[in-house]
C-alpha atoms as a PDB file:
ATOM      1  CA  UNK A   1       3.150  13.046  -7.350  1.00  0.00           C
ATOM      2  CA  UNK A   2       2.150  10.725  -4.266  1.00  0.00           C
ATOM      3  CA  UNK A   3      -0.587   8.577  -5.309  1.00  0.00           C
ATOM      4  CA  UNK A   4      -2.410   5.457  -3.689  1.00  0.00           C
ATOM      5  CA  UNK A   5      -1.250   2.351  -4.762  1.00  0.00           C
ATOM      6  CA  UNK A   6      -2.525  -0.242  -2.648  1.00  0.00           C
ATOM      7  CA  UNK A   7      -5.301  -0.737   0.020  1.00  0.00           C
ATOM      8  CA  UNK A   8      -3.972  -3.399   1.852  1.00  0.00           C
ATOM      9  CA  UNK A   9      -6.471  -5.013   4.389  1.00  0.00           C
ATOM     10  CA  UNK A  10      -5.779  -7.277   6.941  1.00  0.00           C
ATOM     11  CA  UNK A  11      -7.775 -10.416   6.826  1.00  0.00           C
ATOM     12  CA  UNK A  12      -7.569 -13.935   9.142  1.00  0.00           C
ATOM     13  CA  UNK A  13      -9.151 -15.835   5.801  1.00  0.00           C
ATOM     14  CA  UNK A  14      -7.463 -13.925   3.341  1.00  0.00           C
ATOM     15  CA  UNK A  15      -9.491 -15.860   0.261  1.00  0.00           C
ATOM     16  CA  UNK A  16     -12.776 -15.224   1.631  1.00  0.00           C
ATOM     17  CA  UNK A  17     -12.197 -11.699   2.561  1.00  0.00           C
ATOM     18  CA  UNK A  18     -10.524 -11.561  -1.458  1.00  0.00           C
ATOM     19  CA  UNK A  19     -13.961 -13.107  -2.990  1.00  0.00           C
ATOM     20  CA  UNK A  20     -16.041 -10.535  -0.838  1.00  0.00           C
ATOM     21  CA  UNK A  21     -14.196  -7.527  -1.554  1.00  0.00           C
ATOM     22  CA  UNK A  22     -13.656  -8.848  -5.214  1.00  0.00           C
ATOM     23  CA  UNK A  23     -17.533  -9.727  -5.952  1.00  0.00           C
ATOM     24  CA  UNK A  24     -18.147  -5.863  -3.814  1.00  0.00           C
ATOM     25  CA  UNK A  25     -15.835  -3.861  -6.018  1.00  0.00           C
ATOM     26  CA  UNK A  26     -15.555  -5.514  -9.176  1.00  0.00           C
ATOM     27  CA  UNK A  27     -12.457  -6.305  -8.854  1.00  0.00           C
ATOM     28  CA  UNK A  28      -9.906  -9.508 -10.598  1.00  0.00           C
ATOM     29  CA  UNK A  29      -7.472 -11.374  -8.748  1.00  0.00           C
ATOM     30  CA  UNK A  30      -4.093  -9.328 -10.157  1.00  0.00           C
ATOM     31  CA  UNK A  31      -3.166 -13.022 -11.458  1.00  0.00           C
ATOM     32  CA  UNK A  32      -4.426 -16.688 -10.786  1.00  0.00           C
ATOM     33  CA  UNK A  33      -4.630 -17.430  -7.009  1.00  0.00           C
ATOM     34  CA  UNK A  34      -3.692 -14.041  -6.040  1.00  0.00           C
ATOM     35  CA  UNK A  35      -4.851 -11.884  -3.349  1.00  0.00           C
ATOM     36  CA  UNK A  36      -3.995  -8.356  -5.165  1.00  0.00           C
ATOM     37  CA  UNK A  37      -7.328  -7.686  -6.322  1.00  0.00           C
ATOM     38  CA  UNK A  38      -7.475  -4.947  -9.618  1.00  0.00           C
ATOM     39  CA  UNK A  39     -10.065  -2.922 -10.921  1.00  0.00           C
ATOM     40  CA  UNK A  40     -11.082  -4.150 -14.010  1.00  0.00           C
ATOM     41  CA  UNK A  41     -10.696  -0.980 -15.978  1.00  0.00           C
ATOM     42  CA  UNK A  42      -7.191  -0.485 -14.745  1.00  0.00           C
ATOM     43  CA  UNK A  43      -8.676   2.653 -12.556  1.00  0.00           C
ATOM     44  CA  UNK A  44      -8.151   3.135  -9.203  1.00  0.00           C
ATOM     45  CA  UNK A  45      -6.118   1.460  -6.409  1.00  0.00           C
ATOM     46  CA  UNK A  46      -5.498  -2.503  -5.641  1.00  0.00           C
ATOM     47  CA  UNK A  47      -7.010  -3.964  -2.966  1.00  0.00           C
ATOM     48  CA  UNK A  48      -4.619  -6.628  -0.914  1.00  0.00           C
ATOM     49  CA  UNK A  49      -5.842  -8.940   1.523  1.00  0.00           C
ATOM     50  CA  UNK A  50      -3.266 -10.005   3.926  1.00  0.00           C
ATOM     51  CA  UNK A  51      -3.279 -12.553   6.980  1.00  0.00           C
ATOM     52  CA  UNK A  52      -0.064 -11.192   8.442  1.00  0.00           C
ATOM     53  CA  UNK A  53       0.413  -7.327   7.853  1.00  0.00           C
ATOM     54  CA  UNK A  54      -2.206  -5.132   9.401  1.00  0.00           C
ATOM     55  CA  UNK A  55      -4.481  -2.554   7.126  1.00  0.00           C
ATOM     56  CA  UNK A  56      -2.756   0.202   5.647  1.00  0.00           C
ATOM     57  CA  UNK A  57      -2.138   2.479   2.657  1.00  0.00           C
ATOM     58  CA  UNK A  58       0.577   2.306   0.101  1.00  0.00           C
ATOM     59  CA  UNK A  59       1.830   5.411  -1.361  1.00  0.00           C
ATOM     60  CA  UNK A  60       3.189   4.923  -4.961  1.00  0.00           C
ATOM     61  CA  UNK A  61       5.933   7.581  -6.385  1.00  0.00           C
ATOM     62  CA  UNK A  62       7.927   6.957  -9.450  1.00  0.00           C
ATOM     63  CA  UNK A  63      11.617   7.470  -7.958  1.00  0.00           C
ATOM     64  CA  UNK A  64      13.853   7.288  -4.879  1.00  0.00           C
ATOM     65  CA  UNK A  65      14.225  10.939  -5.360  1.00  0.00           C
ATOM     66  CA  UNK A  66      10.332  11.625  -5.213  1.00  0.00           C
ATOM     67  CA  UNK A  67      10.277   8.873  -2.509  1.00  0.00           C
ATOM     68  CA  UNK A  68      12.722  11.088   0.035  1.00  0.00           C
ATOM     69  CA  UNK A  69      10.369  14.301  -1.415  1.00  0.00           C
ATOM     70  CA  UNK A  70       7.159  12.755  -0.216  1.00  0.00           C
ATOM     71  CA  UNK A  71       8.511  11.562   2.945  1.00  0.00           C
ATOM     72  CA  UNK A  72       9.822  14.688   3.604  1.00  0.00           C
ATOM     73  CA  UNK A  73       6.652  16.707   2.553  1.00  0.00           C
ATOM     74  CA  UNK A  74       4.356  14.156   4.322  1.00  0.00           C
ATOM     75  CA  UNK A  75       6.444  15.015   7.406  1.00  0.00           C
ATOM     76  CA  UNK A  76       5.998  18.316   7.532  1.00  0.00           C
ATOM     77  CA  UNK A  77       2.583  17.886   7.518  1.00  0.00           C
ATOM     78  CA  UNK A  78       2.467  16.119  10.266  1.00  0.00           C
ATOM     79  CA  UNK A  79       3.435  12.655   9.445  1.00  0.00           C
ATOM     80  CA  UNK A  80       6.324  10.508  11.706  1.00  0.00           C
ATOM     81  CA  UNK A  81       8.691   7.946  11.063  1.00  0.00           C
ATOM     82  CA  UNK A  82       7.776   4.551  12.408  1.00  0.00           C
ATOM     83  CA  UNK A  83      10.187   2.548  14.227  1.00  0.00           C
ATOM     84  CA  UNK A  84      10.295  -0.518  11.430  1.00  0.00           C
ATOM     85  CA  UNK A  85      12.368  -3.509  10.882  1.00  0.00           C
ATOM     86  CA  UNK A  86      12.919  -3.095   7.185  1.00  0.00           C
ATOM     87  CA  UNK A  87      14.431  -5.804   4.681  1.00  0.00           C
ATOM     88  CA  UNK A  88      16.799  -5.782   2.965  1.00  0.00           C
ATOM     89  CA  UNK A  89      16.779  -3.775  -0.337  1.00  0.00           C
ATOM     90  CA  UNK A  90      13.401  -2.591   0.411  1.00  0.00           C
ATOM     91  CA  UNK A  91      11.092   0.399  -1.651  1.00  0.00           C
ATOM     92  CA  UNK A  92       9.169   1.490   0.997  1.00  0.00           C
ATOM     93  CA  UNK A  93       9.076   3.931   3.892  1.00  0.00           C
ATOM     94  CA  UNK A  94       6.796   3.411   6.755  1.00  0.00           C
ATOM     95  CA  UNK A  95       5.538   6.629   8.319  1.00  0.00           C
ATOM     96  CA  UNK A  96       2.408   6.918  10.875  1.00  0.00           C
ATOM     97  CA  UNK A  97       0.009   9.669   9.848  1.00  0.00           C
ATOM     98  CA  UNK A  98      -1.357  12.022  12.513  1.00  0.00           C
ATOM     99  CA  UNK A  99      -3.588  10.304  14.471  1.00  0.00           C
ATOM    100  CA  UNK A 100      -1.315   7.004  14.306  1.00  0.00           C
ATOM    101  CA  UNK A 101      -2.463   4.974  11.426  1.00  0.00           C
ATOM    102  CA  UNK A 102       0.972   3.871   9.518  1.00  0.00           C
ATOM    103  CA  UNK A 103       1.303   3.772   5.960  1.00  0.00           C
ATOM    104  CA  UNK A 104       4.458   3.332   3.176  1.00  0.00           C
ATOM    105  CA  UNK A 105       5.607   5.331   0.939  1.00  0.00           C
ATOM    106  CA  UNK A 106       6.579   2.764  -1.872  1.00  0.00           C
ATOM    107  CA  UNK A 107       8.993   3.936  -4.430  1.00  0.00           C
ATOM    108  CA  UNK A 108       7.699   2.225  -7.438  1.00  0.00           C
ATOM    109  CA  UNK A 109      10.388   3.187 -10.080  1.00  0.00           C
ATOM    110  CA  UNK A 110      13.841   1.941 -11.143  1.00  0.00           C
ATOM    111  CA  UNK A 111      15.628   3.716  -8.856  1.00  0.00           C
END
């Protein structure tokens, strides 16, 4: 099952916007220095702050399987592929949702 991973918001001073949304939220740096913020009680989504990707959901499944699943289902319901440059070996699948706004579909498993 598809769930959210990752909020990741773009930022032009990532640190700042990290303190803010950390101190707003409740949320812990994911480890020292970093800008994955964490909920404290390990529920709910992480928050990244990013100076050079623009905001966007990430999607977490468990397997490449469920990954091709989701991005089919998502798809049919209305979801399209987005024209990406991807690297290489990546776990993610970048699809635009109805009214535009992209998100990836992250496959956070083994395989």
């Amino acid at each position: 099952m598809v769930r959210i991973d990752t909020v990741v918001i773009n930022a032009t001073d990532a640190r700042r916007a990290a303190e803010f949304w950390g101190r707003a939220l409740g949320y812990a740096p994911r480890s020292e220095g970093s800008l994955t913020l964490v909920p404290a009680d390990g529920d709910g989504p992480a928050v990244n702050l990013d100076e050079t990707d623009q905001t966007h959901l990430d999607l977490r499944v468990a397997s490449a399987a469920e990954q091709q699943a989701e991005v089919d289902r998502l798809i049919g319901l209305g979801a399209q592929r987005v024209d990406w440059e991807y690297p290489d070996g990546a776990n993610f699948v970048v699809l635009a949702d109805t009214e535009g706004n992209v998100f990836c579909v992250v496959n956070a498993g083994d395989g």
